[in-house]
C-alpha atoms as a PDB file:
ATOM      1  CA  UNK A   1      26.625 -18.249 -15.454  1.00  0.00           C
ATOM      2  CA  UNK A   2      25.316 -19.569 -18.602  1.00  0.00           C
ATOM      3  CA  UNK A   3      24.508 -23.120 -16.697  1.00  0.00           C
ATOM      4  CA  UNK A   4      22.963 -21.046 -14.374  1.00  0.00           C
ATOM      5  CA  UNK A   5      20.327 -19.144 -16.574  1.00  0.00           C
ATOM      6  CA  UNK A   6      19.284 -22.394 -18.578  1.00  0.00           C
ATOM      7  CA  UNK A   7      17.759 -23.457 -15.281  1.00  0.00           C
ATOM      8  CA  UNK A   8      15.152 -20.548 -15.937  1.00  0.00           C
ATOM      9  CA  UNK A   9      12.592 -20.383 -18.316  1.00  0.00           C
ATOM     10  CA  UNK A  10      12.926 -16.476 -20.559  1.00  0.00           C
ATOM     11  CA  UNK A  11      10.244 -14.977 -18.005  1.00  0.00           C
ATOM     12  CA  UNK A  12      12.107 -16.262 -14.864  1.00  0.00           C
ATOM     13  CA  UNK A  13      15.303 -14.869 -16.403  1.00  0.00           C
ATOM     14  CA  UNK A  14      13.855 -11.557 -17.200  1.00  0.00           C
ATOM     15  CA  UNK A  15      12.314 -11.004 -13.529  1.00  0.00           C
ATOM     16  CA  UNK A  16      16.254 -11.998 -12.294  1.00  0.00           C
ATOM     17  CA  UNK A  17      17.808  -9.634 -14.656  1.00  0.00           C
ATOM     18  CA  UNK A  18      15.355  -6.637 -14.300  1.00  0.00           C
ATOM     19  CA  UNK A  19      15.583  -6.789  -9.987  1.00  0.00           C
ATOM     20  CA  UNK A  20      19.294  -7.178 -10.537  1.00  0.00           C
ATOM     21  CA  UNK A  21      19.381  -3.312 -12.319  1.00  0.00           C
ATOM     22  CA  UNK A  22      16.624  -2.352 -10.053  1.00  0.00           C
ATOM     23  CA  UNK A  23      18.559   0.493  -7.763  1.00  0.00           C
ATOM     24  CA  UNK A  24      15.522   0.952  -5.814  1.00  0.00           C
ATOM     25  CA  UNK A  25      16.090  -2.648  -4.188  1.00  0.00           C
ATOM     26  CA  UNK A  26      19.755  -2.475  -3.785  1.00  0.00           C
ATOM     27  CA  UNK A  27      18.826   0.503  -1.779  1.00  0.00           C
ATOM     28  CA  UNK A  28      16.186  -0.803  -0.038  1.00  0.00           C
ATOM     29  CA  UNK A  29      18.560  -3.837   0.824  1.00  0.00           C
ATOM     30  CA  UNK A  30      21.802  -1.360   1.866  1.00  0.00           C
ATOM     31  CA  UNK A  31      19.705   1.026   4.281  1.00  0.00           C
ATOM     32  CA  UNK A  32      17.318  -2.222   5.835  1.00  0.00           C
ATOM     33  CA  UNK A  33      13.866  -1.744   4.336  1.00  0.00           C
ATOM     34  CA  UNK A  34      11.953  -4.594   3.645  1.00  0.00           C
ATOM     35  CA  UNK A  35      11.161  -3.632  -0.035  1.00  0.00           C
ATOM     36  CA  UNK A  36      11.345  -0.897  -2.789  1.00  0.00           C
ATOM     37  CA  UNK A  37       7.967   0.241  -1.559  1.00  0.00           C
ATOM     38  CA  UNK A  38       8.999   2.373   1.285  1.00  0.00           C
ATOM     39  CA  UNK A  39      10.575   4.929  -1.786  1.00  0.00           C
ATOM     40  CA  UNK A  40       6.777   5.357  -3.373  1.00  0.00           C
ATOM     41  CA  UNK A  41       5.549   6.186   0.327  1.00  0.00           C
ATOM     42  CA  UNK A  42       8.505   8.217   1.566  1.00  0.00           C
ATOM     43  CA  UNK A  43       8.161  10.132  -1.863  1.00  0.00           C
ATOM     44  CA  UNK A  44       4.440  11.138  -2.055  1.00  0.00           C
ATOM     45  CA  UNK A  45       5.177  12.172   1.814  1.00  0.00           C
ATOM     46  CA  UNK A  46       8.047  14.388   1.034  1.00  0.00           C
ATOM     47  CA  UNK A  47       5.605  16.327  -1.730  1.00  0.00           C
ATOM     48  CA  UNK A  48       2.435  16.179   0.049  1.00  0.00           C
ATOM     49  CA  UNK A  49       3.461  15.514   4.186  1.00  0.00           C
ATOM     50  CA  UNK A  50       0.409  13.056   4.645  1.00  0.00           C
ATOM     51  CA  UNK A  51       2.233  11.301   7.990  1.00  0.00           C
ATOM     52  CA  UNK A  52       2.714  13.478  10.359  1.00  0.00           C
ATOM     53  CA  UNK A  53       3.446  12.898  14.311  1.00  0.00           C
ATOM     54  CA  UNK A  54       0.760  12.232  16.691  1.00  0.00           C
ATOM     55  CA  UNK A  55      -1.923  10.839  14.444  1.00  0.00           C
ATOM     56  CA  UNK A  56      -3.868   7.627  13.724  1.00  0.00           C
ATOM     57  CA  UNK A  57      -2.617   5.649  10.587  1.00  0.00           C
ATOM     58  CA  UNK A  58      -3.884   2.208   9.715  1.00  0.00           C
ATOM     59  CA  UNK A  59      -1.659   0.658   6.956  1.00  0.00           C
ATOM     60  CA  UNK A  60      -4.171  -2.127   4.836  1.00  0.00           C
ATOM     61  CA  UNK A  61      -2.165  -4.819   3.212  1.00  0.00           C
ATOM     62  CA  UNK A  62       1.002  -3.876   5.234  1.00  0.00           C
ATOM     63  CA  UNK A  63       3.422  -7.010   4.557  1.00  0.00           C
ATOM     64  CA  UNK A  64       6.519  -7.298   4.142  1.00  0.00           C
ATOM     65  CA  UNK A  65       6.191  -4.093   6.176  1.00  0.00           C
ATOM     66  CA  UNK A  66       7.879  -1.412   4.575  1.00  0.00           C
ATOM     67  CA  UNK A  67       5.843   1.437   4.424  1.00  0.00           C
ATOM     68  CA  UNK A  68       4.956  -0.096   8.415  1.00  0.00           C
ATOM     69  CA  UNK A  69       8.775   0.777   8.611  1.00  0.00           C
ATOM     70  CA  UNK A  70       8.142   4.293   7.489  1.00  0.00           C
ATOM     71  CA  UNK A  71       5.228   5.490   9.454  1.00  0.00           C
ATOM     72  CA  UNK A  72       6.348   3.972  12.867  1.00  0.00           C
ATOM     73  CA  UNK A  73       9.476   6.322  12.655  1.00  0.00           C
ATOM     74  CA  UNK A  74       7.818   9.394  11.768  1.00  0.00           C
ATOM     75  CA  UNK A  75       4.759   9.148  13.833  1.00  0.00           C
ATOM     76  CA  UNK A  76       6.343   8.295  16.782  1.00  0.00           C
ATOM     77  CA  UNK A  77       4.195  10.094  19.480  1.00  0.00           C
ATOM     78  CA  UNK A  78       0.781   8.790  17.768  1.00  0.00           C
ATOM     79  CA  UNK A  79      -1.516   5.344  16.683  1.00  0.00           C
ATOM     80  CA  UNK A  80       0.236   3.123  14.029  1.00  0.00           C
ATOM     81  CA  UNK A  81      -1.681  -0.383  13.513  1.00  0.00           C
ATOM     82  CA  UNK A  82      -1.335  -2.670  10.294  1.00  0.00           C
ATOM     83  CA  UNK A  83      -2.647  -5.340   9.063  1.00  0.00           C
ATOM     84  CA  UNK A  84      -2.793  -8.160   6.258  1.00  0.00           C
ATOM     85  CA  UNK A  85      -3.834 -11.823   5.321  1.00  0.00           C
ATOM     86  CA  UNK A  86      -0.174 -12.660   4.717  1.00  0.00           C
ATOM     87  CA  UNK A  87       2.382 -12.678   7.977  1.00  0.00           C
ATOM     88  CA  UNK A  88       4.740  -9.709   8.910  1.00  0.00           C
ATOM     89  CA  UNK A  89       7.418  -9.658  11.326  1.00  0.00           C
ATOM     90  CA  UNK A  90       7.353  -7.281  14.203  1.00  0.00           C
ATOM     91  CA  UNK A  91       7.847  -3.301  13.597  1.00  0.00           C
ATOM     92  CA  UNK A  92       9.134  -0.483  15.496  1.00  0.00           C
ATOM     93  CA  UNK A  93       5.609   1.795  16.908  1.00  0.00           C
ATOM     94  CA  UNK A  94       3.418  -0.511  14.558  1.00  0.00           C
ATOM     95  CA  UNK A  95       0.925  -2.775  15.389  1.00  0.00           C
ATOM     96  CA  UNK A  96       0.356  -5.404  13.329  1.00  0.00           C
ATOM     97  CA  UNK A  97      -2.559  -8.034  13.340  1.00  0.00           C
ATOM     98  CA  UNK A  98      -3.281 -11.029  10.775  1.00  0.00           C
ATOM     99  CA  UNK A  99      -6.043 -11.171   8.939  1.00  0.00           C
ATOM    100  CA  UNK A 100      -8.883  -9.877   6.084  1.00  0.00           C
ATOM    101  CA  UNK A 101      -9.567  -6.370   7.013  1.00  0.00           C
ATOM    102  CA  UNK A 102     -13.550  -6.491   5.354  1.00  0.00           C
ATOM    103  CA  UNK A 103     -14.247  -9.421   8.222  1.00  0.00           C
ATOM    104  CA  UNK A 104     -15.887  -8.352  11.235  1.00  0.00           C
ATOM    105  CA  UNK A 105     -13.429  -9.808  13.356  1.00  0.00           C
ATOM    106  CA  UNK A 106     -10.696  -7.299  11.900  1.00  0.00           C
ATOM    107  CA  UNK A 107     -13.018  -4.330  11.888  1.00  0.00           C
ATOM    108  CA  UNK A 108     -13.535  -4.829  15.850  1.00  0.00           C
ATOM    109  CA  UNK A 109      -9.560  -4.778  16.304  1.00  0.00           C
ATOM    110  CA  UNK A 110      -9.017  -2.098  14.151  1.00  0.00           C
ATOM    111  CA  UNK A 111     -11.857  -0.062  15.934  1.00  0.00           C
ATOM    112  CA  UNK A 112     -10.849  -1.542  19.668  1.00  0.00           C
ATOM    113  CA  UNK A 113      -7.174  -0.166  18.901  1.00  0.00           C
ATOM    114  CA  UNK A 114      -7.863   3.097  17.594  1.00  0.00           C
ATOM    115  CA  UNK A 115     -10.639   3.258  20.693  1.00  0.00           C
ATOM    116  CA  UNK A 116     -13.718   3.511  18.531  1.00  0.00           C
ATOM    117  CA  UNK A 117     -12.183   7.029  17.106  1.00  0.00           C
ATOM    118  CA  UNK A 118     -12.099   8.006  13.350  1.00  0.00           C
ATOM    119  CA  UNK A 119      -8.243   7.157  11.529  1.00  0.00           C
ATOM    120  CA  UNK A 120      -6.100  10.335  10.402  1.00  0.00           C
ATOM    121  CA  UNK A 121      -4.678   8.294   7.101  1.00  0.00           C
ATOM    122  CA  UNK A 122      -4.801   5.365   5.944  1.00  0.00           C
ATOM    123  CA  UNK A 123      -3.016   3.335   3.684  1.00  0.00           C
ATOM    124  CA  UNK A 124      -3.137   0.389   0.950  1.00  0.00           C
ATOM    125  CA  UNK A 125      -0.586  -1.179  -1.403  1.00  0.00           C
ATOM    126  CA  UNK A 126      -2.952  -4.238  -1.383  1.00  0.00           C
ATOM    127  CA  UNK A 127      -2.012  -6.107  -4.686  1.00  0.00           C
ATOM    128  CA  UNK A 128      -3.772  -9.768  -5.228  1.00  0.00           C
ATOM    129  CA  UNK A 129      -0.968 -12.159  -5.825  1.00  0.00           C
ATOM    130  CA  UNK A 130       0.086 -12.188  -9.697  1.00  0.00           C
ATOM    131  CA  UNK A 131      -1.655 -14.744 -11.993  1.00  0.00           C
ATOM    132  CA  UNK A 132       0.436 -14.085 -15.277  1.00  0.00           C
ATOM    133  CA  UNK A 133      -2.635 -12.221 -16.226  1.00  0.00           C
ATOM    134  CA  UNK A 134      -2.314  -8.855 -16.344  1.00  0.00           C
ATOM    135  CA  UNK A 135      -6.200  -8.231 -16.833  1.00  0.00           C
ATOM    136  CA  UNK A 136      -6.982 -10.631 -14.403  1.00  0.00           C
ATOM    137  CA  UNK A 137      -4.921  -9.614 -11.493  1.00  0.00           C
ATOM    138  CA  UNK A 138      -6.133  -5.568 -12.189  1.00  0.00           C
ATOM    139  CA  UNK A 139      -9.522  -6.470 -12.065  1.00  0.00           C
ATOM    140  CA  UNK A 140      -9.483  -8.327  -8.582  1.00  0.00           C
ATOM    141  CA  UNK A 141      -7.289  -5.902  -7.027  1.00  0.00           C
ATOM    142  CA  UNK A 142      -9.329  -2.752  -8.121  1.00  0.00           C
ATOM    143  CA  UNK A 143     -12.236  -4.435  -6.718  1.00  0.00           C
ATOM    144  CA  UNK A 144     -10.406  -4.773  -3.715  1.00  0.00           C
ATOM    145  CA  UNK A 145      -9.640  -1.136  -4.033  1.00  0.00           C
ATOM    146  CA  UNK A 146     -13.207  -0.644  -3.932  1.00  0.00           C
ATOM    147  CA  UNK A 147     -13.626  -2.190  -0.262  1.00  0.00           C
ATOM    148  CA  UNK A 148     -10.678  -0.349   0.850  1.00  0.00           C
ATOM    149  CA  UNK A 149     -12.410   3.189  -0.431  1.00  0.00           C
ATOM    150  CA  UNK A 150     -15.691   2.028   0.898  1.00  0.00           C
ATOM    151  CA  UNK A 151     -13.973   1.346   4.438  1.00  0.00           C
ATOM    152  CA  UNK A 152     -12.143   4.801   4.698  1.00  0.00           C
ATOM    153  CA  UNK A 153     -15.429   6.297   3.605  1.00  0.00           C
ATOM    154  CA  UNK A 154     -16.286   5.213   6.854  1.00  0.00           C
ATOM    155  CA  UNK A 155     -13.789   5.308   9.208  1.00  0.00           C
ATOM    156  CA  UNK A 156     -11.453   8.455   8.035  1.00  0.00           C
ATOM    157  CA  UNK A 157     -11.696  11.333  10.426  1.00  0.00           C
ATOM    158  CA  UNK A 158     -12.749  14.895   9.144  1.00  0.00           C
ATOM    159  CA  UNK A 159      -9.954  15.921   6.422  1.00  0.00           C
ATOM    160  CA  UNK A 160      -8.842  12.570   6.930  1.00  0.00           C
ATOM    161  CA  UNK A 161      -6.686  11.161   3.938  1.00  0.00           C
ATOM    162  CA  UNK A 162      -6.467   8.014   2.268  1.00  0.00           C
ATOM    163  CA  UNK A 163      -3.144   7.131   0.327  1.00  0.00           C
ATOM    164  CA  UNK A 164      -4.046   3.808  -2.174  1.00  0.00           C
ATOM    165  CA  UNK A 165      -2.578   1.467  -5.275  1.00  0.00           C
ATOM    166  CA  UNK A 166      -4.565   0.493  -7.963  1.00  0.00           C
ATOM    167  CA  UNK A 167      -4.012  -0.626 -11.558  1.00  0.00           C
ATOM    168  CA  UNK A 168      -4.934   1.607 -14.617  1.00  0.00           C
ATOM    169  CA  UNK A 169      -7.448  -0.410 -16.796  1.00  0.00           C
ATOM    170  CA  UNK A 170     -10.795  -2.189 -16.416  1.00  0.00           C
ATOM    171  CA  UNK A 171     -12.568  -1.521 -13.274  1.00  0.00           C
ATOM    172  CA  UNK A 172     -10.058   1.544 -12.495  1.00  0.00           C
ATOM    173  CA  UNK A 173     -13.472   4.146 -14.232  1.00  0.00           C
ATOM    174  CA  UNK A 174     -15.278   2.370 -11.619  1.00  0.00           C
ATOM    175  CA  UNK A 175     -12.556   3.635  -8.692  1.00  0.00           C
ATOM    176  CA  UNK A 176     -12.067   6.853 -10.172  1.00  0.00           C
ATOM    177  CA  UNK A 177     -16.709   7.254  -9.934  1.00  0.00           C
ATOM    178  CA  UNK A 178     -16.144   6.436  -6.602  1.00  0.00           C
ATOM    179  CA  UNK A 179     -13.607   8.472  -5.274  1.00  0.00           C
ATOM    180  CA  UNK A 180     -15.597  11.775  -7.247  1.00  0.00           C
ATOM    181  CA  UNK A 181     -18.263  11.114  -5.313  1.00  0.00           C
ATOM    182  CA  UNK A 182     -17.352  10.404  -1.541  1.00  0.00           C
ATOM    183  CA  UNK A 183     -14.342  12.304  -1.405  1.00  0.00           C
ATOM    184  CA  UNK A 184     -13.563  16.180  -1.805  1.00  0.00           C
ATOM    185  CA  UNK A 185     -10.240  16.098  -3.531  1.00  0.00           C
ATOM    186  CA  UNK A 186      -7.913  13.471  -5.047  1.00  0.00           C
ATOM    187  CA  UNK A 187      -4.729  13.215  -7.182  1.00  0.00           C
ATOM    188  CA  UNK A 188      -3.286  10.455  -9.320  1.00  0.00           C
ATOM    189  CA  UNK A 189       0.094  10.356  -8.942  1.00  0.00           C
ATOM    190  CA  UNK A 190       2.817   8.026 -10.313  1.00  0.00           C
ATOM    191  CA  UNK A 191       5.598   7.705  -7.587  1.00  0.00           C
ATOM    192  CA  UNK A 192       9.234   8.126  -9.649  1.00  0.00           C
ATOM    193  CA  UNK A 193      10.381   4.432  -7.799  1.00  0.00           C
ATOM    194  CA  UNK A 194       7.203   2.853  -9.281  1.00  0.00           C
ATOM    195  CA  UNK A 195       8.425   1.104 -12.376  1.00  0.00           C
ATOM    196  CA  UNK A 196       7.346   2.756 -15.275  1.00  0.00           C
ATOM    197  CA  UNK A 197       6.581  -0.437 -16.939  1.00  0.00           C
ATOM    198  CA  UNK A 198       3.910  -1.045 -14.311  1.00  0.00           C
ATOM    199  CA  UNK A 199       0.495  -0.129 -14.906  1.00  0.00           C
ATOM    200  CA  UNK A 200      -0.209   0.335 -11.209  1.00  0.00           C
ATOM    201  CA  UNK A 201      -0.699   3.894 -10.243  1.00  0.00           C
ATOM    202  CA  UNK A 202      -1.577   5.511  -7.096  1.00  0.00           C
ATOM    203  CA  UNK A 203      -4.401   8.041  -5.567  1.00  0.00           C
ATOM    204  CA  UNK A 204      -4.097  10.554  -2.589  1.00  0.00           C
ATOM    205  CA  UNK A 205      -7.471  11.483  -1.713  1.00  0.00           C
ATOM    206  CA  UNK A 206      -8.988  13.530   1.274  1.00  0.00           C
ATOM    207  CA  UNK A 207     -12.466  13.720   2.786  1.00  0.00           C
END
């Protein structure tokens, strides 16, 4: 063992050690989910019972596909499509397309599947990959966040809901304006599997 950790530099090591204790992934591993993720979703559903069957949900920034894994069993009878700019293997009820949601191109297959009708919830754990800079990596995904907010704005049917990641610190005022102003309600909510260490947090909102 001791060979094995001078191969890693302290950081590398740490990561290892830290997803090692992590219960969240041994359970995710055990019961077949495709990340720790699907706990924060499954969670926030149990409290506030945001998917529901026979409904349109479009999951932004879906891969690896766990909270895809979620919504396709629980909305069984209704729309499920997904999408991101990184590939994800086939889910059960999901559809999943790859590519940038903001391009035209995506928009028209998000709008052709749902058949030009608004989406009952929507979803984002979009995350830009990690830098090593904290600062850095908030700021481009809460300006991300900001496209995603400005597309539900859009496309979310009457008391439609919109369940999203983002990262407390610069730019997150900017969200938070945002959200005051082109939704009716929102909470900030913390999900218990989200590591506490992390400074990303998480927003329901509804039109």
């Amino acid at each position: 063992m001791k060979k094995f950790k001078k191969k890693f530099k302290f950081s590398s090591q740490k990561w290892l050690d830290r997803n090692n204790k992590d219960k969240y992934i041994k359970l995710s591993k055990e019961f077949g989910f495709r990340s720790r993720a699907y706990f924060k979703l499954q969670e926030v559903n149990r409290k506030f019972h945001i998917i529901k069957n026979n409904i349109k949900i479009l999951d932004l920034g879906s891969a690896p596909g766990a909270w895809s894994q979620l919504i396709g069993t629980i909305n069984k009878d209704g729309l499920n499509f997904a999408i991101d700019i990184l590939d994800m293997k086939n889910t059960y009820n999901v559809k999943f397309v790859k590519g940038d949601f903001t391009s035209d191109e995506s928009k028209l297959k998000i709008n052709t599947f749902f058949e030009d009708q608004k989406i009952d919830l929507i979803l984002s754990d979009i995350a830009v990959n990690t830098t090593g800079n904290k600062n850095l990596d908030s700021i481009k995904t809460n300006l991300i966040v900001i496209d995603v907010l400005k597309f539900s704005s859009l496309n979310l049917a009457d008391n439609g809901k919109i369940f999203f990641k983002f990262f407390n610190g610069l730019e997150s005022e900017t969200i938070i304006k945002y959200v005051k102003k082109n939704f009716s309600t929102h909470k900030i909510l913390k999900p218990d599997s989200s590591r506490k260490a992390s400074k990303e947090v998480y927003m329901l909102c509804s039109c």
